[in-house]
N, C-alpha and C. Protein backbone atom coordinates (compact mmCIF):
# COMPACT_ATOMS: atom_id res chain seq x y z
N UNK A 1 0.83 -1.17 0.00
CA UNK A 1 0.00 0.00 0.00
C UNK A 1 0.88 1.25 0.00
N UNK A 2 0.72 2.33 -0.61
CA UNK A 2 0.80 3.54 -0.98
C UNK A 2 0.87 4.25 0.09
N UNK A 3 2.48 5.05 0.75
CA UNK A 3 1.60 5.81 1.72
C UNK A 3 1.82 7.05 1.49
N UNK A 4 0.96 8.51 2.30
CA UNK A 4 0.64 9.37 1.99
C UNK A 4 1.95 10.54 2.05
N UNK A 5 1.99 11.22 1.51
CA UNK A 5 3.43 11.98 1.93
C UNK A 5 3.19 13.00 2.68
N UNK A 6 4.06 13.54 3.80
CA UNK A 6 4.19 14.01 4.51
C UNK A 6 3.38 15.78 4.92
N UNK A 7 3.37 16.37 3.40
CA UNK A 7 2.53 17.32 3.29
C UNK A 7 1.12 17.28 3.29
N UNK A 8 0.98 16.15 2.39
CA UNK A 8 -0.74 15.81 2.44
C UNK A 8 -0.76 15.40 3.72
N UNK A 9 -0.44 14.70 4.51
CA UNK A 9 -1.00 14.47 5.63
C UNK A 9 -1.11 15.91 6.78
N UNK A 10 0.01 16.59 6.41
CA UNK A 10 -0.73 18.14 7.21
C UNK A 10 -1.32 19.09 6.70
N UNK A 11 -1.76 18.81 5.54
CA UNK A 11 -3.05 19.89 5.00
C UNK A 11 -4.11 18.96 5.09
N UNK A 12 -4.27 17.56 5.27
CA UNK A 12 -5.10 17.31 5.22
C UNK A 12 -5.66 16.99 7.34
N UNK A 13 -4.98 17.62 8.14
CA UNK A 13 -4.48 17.92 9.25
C UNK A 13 -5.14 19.16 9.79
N UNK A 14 -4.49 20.04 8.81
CA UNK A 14 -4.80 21.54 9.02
C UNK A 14 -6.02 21.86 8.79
N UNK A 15 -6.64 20.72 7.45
CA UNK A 15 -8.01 20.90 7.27
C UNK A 15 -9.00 20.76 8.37
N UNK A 16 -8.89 19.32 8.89
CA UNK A 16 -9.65 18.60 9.80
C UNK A 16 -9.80 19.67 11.04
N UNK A 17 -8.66 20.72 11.87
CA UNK A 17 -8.46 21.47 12.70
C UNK A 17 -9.13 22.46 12.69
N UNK A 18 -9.44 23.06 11.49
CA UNK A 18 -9.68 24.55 11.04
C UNK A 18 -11.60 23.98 10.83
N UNK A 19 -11.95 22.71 10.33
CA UNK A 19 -13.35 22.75 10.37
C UNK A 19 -13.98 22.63 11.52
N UNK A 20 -13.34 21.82 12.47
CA UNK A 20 -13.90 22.19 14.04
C UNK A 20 -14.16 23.27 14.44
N UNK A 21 -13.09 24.00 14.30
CA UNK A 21 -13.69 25.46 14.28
C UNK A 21 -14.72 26.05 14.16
N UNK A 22 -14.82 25.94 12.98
CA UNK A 22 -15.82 26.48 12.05
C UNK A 22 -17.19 26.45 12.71
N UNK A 23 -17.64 24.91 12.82
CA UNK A 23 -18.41 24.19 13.17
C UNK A 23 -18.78 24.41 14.65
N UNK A 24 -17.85 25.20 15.28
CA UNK A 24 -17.90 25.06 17.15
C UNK A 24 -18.93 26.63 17.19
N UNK A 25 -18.78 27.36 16.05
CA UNK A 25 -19.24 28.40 16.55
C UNK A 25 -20.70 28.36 16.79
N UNK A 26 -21.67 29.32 17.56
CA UNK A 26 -23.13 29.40 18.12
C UNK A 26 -23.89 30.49 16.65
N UNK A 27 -24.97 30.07 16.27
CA UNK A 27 -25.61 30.48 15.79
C UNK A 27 -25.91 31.59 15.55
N UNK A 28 -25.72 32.50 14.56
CA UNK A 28 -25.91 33.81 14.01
C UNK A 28 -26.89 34.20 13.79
N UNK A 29 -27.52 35.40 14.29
CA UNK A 29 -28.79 35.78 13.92
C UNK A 29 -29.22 35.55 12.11
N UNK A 30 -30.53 35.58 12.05
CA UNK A 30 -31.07 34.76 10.57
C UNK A 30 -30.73 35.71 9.69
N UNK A 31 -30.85 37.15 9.96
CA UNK A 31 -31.26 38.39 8.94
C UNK A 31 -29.85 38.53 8.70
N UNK A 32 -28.43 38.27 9.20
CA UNK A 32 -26.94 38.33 8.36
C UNK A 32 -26.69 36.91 8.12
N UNK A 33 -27.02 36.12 8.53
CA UNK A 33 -26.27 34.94 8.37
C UNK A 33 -26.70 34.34 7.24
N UNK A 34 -24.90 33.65 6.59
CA UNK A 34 -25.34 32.82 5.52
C UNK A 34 -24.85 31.46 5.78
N UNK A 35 -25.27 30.46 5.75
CA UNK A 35 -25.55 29.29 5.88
C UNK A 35 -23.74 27.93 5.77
N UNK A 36 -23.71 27.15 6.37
CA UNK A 36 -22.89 26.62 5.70
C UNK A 36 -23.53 25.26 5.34
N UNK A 37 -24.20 25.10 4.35
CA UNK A 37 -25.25 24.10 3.53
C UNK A 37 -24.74 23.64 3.10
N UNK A 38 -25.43 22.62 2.36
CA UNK A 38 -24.79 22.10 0.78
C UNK A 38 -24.64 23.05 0.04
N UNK A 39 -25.77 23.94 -0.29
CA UNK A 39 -25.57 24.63 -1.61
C UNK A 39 -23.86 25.26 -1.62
N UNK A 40 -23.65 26.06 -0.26
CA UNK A 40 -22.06 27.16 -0.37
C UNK A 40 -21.07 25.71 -0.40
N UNK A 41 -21.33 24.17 0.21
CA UNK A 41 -20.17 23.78 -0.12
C UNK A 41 -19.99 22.92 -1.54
N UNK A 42 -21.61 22.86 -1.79
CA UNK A 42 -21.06 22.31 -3.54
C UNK A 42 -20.30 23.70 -4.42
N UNK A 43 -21.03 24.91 -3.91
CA UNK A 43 -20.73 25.74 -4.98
C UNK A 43 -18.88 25.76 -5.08
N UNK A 44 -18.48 26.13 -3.73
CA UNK A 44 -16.94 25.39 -3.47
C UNK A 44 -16.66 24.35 -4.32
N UNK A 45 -16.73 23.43 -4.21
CA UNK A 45 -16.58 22.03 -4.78
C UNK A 45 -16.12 22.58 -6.35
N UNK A 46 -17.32 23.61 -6.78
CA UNK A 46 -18.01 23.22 -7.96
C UNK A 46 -16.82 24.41 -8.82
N UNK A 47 -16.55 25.24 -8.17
CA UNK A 47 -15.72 26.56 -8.34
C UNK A 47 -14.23 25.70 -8.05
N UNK A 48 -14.14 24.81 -7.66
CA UNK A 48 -12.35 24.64 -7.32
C UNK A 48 -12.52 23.22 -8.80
N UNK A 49 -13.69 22.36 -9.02
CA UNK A 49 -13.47 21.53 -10.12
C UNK A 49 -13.41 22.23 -11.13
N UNK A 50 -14.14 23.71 -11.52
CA UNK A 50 -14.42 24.56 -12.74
C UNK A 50 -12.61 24.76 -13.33
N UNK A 51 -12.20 25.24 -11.90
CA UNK A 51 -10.72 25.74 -12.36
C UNK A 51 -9.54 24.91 -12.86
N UNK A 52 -10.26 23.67 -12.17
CA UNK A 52 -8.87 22.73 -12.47
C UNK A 52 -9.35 22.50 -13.77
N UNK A 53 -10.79 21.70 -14.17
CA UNK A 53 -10.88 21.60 -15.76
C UNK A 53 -10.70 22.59 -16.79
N UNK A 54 -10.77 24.00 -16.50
CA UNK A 54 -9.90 25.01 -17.42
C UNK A 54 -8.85 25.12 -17.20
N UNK A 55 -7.70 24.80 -16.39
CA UNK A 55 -6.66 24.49 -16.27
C UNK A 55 -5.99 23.42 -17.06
N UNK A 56 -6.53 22.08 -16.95
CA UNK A 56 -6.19 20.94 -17.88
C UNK A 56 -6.39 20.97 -19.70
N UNK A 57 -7.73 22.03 -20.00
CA UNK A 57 -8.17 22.21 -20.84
C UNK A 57 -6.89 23.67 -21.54
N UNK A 58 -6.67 24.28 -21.19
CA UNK A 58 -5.47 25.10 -21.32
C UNK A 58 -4.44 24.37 -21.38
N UNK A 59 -4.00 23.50 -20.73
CA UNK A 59 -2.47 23.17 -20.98
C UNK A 59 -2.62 22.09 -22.20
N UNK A 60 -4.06 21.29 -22.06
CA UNK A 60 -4.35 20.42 -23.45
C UNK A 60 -4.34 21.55 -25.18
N UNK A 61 -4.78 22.91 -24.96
CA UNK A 61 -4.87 23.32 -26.23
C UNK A 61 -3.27 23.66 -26.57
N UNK A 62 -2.79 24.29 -25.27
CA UNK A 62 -1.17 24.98 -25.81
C UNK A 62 -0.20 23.48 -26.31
N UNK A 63 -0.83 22.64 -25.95
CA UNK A 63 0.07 21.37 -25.73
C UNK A 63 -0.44 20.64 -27.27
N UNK A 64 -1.34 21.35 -27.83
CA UNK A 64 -1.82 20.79 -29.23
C UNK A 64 -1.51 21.42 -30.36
N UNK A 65 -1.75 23.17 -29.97
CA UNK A 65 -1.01 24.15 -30.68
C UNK A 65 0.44 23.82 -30.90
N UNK A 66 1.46 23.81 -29.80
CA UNK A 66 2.54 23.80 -30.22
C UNK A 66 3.04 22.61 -30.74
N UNK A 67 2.64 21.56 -30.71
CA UNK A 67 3.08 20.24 -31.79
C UNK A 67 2.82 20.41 -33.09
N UNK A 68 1.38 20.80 -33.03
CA UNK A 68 1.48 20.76 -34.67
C UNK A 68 1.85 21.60 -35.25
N UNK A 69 2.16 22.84 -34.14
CA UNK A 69 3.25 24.59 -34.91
C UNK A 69 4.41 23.38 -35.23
N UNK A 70 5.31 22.38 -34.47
CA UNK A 70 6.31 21.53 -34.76
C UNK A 70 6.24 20.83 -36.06
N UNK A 71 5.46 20.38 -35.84
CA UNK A 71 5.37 19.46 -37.13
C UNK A 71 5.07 19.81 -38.60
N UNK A 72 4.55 21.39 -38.59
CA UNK A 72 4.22 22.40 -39.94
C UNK A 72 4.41 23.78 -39.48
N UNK A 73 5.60 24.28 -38.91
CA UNK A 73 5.63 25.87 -39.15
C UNK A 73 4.77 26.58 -40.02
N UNK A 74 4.81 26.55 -40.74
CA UNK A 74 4.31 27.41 -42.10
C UNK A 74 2.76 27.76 -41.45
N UNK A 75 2.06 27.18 -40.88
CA UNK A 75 0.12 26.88 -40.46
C UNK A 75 0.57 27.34 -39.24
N UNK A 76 1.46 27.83 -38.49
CA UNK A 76 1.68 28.54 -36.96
C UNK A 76 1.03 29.60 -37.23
N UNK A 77 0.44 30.68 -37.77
CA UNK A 77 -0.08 31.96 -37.64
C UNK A 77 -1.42 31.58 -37.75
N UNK A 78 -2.18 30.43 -38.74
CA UNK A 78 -3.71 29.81 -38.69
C UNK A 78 -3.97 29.22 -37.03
N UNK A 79 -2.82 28.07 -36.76
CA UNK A 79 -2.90 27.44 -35.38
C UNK A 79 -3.10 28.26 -34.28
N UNK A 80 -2.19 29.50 -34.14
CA UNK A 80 -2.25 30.68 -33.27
C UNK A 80 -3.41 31.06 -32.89
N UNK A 81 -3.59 31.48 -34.20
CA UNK A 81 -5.41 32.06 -34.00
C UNK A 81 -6.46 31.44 -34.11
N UNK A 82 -6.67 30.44 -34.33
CA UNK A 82 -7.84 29.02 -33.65
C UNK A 82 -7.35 28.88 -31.93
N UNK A 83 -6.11 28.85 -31.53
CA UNK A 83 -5.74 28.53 -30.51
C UNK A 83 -6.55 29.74 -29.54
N UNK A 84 -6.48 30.84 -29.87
CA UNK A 84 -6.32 31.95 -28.99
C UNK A 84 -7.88 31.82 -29.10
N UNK A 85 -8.61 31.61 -30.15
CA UNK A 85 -10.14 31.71 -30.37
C UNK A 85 -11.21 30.27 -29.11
N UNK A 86 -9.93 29.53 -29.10
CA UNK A 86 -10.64 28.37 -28.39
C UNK A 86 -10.43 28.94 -26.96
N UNK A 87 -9.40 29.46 -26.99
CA UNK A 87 -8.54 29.80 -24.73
C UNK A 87 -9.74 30.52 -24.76
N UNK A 88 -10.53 31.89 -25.61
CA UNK A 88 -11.03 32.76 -25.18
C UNK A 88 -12.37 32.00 -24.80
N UNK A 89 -13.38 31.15 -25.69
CA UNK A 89 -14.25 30.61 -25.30
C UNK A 89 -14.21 29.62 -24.21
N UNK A 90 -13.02 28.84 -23.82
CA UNK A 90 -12.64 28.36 -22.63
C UNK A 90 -13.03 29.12 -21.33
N UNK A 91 -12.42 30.20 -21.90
CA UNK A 91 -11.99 31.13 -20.54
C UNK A 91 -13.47 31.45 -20.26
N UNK A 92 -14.36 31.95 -21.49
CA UNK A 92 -15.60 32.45 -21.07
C UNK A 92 -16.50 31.49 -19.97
N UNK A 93 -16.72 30.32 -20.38
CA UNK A 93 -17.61 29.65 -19.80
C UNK A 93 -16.60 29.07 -18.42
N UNK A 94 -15.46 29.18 -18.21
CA UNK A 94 -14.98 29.13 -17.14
C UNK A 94 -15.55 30.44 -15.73
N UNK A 95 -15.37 31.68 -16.53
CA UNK A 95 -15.86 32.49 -15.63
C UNK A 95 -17.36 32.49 -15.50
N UNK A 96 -18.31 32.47 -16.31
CA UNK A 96 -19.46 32.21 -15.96
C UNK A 96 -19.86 30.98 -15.23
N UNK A 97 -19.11 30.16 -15.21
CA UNK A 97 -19.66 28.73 -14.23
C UNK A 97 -19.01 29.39 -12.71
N UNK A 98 -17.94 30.04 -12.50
CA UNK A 98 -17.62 30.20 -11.55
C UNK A 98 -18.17 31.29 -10.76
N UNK A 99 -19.16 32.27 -11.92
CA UNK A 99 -19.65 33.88 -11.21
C UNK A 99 -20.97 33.25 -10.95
N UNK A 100 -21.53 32.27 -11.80
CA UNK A 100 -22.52 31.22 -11.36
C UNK A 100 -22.79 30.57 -9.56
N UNK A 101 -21.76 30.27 -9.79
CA UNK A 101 -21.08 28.82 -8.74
C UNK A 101 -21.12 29.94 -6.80
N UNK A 102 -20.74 31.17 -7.76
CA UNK A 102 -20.22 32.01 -6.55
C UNK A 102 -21.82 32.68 -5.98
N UNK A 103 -22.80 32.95 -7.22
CA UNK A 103 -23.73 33.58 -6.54
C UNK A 103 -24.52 32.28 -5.80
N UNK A 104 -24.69 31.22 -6.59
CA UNK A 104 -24.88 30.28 -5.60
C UNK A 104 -24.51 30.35 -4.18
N UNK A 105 -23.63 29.96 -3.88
CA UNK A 105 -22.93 29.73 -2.98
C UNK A 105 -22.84 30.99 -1.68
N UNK A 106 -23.18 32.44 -2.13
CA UNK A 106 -23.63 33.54 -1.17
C UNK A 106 -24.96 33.83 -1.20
N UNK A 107 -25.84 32.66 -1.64
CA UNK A 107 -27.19 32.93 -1.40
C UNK A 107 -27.43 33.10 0.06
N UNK A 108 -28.22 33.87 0.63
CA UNK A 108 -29.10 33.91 2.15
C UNK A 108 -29.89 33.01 2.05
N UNK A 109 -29.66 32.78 3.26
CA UNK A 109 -30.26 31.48 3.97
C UNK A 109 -32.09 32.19 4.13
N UNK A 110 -32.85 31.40 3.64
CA UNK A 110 -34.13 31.84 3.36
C UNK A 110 -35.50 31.21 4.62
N UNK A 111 -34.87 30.50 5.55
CA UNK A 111 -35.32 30.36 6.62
C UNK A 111 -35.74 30.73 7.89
């Protein structure tokens, strides 16, 4: 068996410490308080998976662009600009899932 290395085991440490916390505190009046639900911790979830898949999705286009700039110079100024046309629509629906994800996630608690 696999064991864990030394860092993950204290962030995943630091985590466990810091949610007790969280969790110990007494109840906030209704009219400021916002909730710690599902909804704010999927939207979390949902905002830290958004980034990594435009992350992977970015290093997959530059990582496609520049081979085939390798393999045919001459089509590097066509590749460029398909490339830059795809990051931008990437990028778009990256920030809207995440300005999404975020209003989610600061909704008031309606109870």
């Amino acid at each position: 068996m696999k064991m864990m290395k030394p860092a993950a085991l204290a962030a995943i440490g630091v985590l466990l410490l810091a949610a007790s916390q969280a969790f110990a505190q007494g109840p906030a009046p209704v009219e400021t308080s916002y909730t710690l639900s599902g909804s704010g911790m999927a939207a979390g979830l949902g905002m830290g998976l958004t980034i990594i898949g435009a992350g992977i999705g970015f290093g997959r286009i530059g990582a496609a662009a520049l081979e085939s700039m390798a393999r045919q110079p001459e089509v590097g100024g066509r590749v460029f600009t398909a490339m830059l046309i795809i990051a931008a629509m990437l990028e778009g629906a990256t920030l809207a899932s995440v300005v999404f994800l975020l209003v989610i996630g600061m909704a008031k608690a309606s109870f």
